[in-house]
Protein backbone atom coordinates (compact mmCIF):
# COMPACT_ATOMS: atom_id res chain seq x y z
CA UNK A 1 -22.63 15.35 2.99
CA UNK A 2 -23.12 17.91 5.76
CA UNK A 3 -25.40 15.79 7.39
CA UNK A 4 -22.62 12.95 7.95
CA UNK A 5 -20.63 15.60 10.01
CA UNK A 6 -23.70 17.42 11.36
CA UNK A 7 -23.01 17.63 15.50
CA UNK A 8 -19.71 16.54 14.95
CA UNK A 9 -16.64 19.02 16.28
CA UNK A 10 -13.40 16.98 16.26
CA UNK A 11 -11.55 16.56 13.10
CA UNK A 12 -10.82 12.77 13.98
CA UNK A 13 -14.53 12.37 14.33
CA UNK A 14 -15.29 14.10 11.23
CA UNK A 15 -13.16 11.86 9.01
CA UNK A 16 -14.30 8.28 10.93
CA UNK A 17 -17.74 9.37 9.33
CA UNK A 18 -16.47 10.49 5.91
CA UNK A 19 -14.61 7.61 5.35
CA UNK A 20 -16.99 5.22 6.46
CA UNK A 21 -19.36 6.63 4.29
CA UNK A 22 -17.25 6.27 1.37
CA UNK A 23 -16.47 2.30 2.22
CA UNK A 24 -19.79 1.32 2.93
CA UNK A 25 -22.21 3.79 1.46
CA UNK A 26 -20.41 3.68 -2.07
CA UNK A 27 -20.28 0.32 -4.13
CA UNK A 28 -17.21 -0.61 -5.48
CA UNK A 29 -16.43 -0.55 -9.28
CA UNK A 30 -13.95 -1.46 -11.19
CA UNK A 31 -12.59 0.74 -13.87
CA UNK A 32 -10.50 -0.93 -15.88
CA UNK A 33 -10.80 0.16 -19.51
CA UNK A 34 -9.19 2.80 -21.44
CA UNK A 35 -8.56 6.32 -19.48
CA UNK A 36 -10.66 5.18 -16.40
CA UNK A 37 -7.64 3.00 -15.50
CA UNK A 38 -5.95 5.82 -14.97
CA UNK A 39 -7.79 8.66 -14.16
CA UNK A 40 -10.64 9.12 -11.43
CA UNK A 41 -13.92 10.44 -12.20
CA UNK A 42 -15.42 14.07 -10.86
CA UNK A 43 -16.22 13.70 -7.24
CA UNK A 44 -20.40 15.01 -7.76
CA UNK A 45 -20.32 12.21 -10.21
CA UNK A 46 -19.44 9.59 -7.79
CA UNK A 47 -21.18 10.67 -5.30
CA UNK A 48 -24.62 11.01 -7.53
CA UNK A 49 -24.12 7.74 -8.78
CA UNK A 50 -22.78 6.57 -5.67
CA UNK A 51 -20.07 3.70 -7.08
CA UNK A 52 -16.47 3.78 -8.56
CA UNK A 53 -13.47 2.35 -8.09
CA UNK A 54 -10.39 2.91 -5.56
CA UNK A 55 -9.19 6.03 -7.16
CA UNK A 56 -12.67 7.18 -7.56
CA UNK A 57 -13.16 6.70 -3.84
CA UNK A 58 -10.33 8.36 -3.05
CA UNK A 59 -11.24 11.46 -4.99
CA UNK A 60 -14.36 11.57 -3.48
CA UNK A 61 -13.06 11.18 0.22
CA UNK A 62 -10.19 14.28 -0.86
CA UNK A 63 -13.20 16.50 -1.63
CA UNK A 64 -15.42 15.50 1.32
CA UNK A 65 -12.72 16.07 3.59
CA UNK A 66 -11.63 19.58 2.23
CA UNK A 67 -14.63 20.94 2.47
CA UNK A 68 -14.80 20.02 5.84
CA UNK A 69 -11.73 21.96 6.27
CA UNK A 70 -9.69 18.71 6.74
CA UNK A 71 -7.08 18.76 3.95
CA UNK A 72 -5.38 15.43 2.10
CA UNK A 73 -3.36 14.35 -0.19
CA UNK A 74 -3.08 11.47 -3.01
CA UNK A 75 -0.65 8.85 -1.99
CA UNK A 76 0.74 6.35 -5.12
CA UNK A 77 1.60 2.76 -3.96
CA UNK A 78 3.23 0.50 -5.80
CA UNK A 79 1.77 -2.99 -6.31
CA UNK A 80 2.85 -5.72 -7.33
CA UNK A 81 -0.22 -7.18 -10.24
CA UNK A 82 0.55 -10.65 -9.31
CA UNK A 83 -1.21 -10.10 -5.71
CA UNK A 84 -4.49 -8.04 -7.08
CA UNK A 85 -7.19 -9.91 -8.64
CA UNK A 86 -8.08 -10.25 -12.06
């Protein structure tokens, strides 16, 4: 993870690499069944395995950006199911 940031000074450059990373680098999964509906998975566990879902990308992202000294926080939005796929 270090080496995403490596050279990099600015916190605004910082995160454009971290979340890049975690769009592109990490394959999107959808967790659907039972608890993993609801609750993310530990971040060294997405990032060895390098997938999960939206909350699992998320989690990840928090953790990559604290210890980068950038700090974040989980935002809940509301949607409606009708407009997300199935």
């Amino acid at each position: 993870m270090r080496e995403l940031t490596a050279g990099k000074t600015a916190w605004r450059d910082k995160l454009q690499a971290l979340t890049s990373y975690v769009q592109s680098g990490i394959r999107y999964v959808s967790h659907r069944i039972g608890i993993g509906g609801f609750q993310p998975h530990n971040a060294a566990d997405i990032f060895r395995h390098q997938y999960g879902d939206c909350k699992d990308k998320a989690t990840l992202l928090r953790v990559m950006l604290h210890e980068t000294a950038i700090e974040s926080y989980y935002a809940l939005a509301q949607v409606d199911p009708r407009d997300c796929d199935t």
